[in-house]
C-alpha atoms as a PDB file:
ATOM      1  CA  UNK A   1       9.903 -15.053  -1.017  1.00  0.00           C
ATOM      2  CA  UNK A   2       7.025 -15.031  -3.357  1.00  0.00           C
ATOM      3  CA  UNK A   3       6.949 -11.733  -5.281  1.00  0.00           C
ATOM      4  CA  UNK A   4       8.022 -12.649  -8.196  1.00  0.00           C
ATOM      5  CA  UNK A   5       8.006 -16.002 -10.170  1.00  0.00           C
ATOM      6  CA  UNK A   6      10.286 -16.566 -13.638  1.00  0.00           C
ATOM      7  CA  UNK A   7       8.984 -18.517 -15.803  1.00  0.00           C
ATOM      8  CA  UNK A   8      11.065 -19.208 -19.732  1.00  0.00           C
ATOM      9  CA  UNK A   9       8.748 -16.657 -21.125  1.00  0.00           C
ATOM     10  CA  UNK A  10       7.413 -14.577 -18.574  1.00  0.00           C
ATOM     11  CA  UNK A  11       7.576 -13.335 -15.116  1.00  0.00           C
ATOM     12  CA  UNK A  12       4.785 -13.106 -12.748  1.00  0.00           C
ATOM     13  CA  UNK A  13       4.699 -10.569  -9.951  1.00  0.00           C
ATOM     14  CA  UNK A  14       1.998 -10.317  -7.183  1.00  0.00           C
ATOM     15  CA  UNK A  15       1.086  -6.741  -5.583  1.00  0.00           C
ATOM     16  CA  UNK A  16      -0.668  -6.647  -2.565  1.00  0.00           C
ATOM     17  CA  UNK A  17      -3.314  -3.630  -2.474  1.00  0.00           C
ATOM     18  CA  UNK A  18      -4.869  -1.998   0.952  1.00  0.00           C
ATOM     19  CA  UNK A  19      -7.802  -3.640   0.617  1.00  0.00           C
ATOM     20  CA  UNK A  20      -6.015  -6.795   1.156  1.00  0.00           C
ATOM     21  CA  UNK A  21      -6.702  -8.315  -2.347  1.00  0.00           C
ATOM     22  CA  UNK A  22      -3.622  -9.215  -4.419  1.00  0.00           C
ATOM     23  CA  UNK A  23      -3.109  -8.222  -8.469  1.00  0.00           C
ATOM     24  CA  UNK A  24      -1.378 -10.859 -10.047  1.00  0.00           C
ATOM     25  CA  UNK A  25       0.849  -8.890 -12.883  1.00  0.00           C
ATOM     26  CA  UNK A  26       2.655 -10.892 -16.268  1.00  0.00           C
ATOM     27  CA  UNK A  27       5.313  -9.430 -18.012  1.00  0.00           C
ATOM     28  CA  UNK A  28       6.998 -10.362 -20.922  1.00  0.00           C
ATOM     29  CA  UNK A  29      10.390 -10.290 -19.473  1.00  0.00           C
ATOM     30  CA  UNK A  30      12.415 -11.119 -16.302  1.00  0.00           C
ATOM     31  CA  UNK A  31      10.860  -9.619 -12.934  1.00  0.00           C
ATOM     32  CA  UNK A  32      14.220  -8.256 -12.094  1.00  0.00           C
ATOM     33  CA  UNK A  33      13.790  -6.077 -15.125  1.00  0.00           C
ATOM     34  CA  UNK A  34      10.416  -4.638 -14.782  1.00  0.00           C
ATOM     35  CA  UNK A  35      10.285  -1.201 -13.507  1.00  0.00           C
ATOM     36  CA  UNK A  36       8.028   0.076 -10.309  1.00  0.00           C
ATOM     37  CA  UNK A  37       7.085   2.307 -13.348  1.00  0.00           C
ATOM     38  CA  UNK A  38       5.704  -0.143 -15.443  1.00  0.00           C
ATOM     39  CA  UNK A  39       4.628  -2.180 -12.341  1.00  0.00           C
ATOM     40  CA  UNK A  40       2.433   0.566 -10.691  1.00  0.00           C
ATOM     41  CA  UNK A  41       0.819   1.170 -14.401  1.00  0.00           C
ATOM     42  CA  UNK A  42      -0.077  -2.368 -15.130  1.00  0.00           C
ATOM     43  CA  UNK A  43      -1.853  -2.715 -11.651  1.00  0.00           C
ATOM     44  CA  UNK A  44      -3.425   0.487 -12.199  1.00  0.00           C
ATOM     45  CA  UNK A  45      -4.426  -0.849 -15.490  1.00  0.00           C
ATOM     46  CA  UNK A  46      -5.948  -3.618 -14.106  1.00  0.00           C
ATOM     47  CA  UNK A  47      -7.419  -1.565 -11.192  1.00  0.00           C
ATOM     48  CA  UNK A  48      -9.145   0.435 -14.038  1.00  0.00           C
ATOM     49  CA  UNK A  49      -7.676   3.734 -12.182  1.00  0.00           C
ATOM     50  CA  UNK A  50      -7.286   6.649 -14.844  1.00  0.00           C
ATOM     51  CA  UNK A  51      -4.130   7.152 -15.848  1.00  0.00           C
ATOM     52  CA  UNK A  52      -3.752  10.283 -14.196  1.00  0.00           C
ATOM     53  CA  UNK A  53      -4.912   8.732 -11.254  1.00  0.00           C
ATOM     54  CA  UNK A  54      -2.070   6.161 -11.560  1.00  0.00           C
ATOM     55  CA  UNK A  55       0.347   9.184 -10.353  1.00  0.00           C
ATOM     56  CA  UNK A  56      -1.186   9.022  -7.133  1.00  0.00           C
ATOM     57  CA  UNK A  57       0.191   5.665  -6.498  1.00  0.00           C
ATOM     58  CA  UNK A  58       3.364   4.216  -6.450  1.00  0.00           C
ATOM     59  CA  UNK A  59       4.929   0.935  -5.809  1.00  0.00           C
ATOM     60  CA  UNK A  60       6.371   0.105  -1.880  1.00  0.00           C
ATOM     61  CA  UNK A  61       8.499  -2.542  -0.454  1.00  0.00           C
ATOM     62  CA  UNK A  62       6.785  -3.597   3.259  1.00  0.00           C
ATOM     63  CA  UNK A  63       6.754  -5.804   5.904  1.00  0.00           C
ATOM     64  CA  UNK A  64       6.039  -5.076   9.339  1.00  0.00           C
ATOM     65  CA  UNK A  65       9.818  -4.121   9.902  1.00  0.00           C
ATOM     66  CA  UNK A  66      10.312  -1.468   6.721  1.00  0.00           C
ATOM     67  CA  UNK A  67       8.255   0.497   4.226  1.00  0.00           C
ATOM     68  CA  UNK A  68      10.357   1.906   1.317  1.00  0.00           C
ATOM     69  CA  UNK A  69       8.647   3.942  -1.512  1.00  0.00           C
ATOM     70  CA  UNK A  70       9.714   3.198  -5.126  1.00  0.00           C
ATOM     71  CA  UNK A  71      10.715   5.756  -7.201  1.00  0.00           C
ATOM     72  CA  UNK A  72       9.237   4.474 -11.255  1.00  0.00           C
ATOM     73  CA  UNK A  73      12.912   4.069 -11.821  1.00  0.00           C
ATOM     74  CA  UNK A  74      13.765   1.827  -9.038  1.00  0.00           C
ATOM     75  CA  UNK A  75      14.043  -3.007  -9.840  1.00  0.00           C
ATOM     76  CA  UNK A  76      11.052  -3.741  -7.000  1.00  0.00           C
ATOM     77  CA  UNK A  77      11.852  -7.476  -6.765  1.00  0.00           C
ATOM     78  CA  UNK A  78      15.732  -6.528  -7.060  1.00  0.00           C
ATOM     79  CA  UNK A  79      15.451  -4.223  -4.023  1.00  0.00           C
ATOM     80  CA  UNK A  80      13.637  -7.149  -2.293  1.00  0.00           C
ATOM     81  CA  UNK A  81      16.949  -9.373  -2.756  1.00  0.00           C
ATOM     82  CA  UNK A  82      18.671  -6.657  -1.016  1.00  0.00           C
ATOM     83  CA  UNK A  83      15.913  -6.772   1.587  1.00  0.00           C
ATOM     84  CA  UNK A  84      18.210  -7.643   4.651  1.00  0.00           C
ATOM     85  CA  UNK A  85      21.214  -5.121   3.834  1.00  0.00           C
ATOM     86  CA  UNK A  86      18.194  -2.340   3.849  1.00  0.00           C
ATOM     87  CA  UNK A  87      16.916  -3.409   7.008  1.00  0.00           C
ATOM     88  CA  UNK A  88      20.655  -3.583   8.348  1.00  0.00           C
ATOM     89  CA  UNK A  89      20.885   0.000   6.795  1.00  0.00           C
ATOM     90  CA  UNK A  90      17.186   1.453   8.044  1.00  0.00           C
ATOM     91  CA  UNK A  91      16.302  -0.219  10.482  1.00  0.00           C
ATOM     92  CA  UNK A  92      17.032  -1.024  14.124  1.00  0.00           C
ATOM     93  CA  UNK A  93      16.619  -4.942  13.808  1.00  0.00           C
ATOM     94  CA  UNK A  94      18.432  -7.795  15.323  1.00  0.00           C
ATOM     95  CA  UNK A  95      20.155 -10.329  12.656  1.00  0.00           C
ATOM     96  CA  UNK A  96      17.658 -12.962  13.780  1.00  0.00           C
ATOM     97  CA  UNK A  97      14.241 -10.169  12.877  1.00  0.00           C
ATOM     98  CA  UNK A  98      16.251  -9.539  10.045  1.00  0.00           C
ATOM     99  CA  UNK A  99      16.167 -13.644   8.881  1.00  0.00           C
ATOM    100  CA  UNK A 100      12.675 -13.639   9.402  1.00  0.00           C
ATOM    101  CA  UNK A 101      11.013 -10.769   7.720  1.00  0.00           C
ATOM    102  CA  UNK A 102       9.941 -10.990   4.331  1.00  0.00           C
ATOM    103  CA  UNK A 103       9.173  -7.860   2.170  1.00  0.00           C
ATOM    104  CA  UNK A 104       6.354  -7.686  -0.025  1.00  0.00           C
ATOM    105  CA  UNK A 105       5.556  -5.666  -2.733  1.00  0.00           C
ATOM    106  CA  UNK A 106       2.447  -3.413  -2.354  1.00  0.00           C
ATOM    107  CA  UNK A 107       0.273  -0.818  -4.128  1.00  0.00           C
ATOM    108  CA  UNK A 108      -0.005   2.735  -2.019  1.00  0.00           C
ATOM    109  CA  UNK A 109       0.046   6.091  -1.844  1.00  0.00           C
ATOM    110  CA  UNK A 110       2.320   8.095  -3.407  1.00  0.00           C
ATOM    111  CA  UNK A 111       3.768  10.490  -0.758  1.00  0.00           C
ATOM    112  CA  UNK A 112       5.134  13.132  -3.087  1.00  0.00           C
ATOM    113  CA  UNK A 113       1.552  13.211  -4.198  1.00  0.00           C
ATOM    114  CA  UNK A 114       0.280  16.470  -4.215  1.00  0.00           C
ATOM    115  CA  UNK A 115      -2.917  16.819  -1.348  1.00  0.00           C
ATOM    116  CA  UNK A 116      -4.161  19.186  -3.531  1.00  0.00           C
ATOM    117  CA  UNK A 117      -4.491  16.873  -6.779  1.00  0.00           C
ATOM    118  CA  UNK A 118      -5.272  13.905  -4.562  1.00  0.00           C
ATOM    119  CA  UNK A 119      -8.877  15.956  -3.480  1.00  0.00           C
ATOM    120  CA  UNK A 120      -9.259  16.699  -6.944  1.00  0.00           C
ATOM    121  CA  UNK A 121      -8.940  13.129  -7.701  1.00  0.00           C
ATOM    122  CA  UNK A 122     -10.727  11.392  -5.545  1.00  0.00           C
ATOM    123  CA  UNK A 123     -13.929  13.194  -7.265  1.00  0.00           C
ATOM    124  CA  UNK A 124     -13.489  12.475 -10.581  1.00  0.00           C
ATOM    125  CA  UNK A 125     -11.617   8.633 -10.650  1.00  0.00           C
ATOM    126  CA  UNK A 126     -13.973   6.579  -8.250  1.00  0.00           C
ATOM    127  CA  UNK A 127     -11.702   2.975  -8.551  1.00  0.00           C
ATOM    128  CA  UNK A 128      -8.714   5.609  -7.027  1.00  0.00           C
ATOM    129  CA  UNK A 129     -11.184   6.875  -4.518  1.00  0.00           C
ATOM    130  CA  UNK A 130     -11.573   3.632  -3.289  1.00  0.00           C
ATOM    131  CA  UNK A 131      -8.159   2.488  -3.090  1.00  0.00           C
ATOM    132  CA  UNK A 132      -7.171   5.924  -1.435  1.00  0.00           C
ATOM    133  CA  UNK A 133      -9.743   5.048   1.156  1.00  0.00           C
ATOM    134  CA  UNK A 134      -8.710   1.885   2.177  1.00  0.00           C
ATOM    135  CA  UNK A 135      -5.541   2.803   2.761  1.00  0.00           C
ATOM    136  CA  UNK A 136      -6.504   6.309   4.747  1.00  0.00           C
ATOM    137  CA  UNK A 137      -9.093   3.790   6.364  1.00  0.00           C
ATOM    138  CA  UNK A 138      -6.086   1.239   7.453  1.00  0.00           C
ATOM    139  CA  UNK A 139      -3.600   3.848   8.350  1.00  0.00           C
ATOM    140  CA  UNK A 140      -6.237   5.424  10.804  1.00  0.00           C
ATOM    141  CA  UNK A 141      -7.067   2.203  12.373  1.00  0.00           C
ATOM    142  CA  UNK A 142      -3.732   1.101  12.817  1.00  0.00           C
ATOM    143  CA  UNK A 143      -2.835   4.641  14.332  1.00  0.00           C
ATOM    144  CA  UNK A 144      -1.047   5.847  11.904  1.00  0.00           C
ATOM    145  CA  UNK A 145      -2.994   8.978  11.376  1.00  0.00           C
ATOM    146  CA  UNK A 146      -3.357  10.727  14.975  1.00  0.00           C
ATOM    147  CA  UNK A 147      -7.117  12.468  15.545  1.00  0.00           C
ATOM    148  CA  UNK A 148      -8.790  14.343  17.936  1.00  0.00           C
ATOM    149  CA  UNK A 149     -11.586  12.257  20.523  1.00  0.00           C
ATOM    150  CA  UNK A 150     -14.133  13.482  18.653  1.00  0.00           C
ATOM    151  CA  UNK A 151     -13.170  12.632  14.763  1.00  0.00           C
ATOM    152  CA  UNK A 152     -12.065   9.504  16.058  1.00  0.00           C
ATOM    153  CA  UNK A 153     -15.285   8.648  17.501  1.00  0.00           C
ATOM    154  CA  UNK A 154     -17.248   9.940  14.141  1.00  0.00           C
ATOM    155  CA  UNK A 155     -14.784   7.729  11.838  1.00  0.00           C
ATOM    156  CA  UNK A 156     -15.321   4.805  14.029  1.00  0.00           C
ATOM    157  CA  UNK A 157     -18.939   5.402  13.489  1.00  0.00           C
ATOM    158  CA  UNK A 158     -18.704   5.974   9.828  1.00  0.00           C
ATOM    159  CA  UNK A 159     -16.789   2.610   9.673  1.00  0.00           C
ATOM    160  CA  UNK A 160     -19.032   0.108  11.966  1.00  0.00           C
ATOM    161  CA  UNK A 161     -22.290   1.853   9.384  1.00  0.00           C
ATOM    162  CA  UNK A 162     -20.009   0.766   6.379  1.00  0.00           C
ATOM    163  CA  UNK A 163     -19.493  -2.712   7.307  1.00  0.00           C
ATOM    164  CA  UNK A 164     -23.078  -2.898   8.529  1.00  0.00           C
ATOM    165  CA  UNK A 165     -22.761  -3.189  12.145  1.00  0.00           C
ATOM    166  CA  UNK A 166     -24.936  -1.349  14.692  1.00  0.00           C
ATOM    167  CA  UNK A 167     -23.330   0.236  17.514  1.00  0.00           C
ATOM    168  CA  UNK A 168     -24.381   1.395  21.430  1.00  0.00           C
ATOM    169  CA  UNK A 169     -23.856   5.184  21.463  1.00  0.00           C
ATOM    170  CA  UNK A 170     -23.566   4.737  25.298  1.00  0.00           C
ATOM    171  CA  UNK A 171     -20.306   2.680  24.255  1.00  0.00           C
ATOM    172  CA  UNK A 172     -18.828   5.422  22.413  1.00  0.00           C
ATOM    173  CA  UNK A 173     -17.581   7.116  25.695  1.00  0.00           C
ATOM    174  CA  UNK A 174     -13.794   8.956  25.282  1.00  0.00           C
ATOM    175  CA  UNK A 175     -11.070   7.260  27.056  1.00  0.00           C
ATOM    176  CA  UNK A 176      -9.352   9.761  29.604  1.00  0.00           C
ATOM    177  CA  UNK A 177      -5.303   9.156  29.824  1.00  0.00           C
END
């Protein structure tokens, strides 16, 4: 697994954001010791997110099997040596999905959030904006976020004009179940 690398002086650990770029983060100590705390703040940091903005994030353990939310508290690459005895607990895996997955340790939302603060946010911190929006923009094209026809047809719109791409309108036609 390659979150975290010790070193005699320092560890490095890599966070993987939404918009599929990784932050490589030194400490000055061991990586089991450094908090999801301290992790989340350094990236955010780095980022150049406010630190107020840095509350909206917080630090996850993923892979395609599990997501598990840090608290600041929590030993990120310690929880990912205990990877296989969480998926055993919260998860309905077979031993041999189990083998194979590897967590990684990723930059998100924080879910305890407030909505409220998060719209306030997103006008005044524009490096949070956009790492809020990749993430909204990957959880809606994954399916994560369940729309109406009609949204989902503006949003896919809004999306092809962002990455420059031109699109029939007489393609755009809503699938009937």
């Amino acid at each position: 697994m390659s979150t975290g690398r010790v070193s005699k002086t320092k560890a490095i650990i890599w966070v993987v954001l939404m918009d599929k770029k990784k932050q490589k983060i030194t400490a000055g100590r061991d990586c089991d010791q450094v908090t999801a705390g301290e992790l989340r703040d350094a990236c955010c940091r780095k980022l150049r997110i406010s630190s107020d903005g840095a509350e909206a994030f917080a630090i996850w353990i993923c892979s395609p099997l599990l997501q598990i939310q840090m608290k600041p508290s929590h030993y990120p690459t310690a929880l990912c040596d205990l990877w296989y005895d969480l998926l055993a607990q919260f998860s309905p895996v077979t031993e041999k999905q189990a083998k194979s997955d590897q967590p990684i340790i990723m930059l998100m939302r924080n879910v305890f959030y407030p909505l409220s603060q998060e719209k306030m946010l997103i006008q005044r911190d524009p490096q949070a904006r956009y790492y809020l929006t990749a993430e909204a923009m990957f959880n809606f094209l994954t399916g994560r976020y369940p729309v109406e026809d009609e949204l989902a047809f503006k949003l896919a719109a809004i999306q092809l004009k962002m990455e420059g791409k031109r699109c029939l309108t007489s393609l755009l036609v809503p699938f009937k179940t």
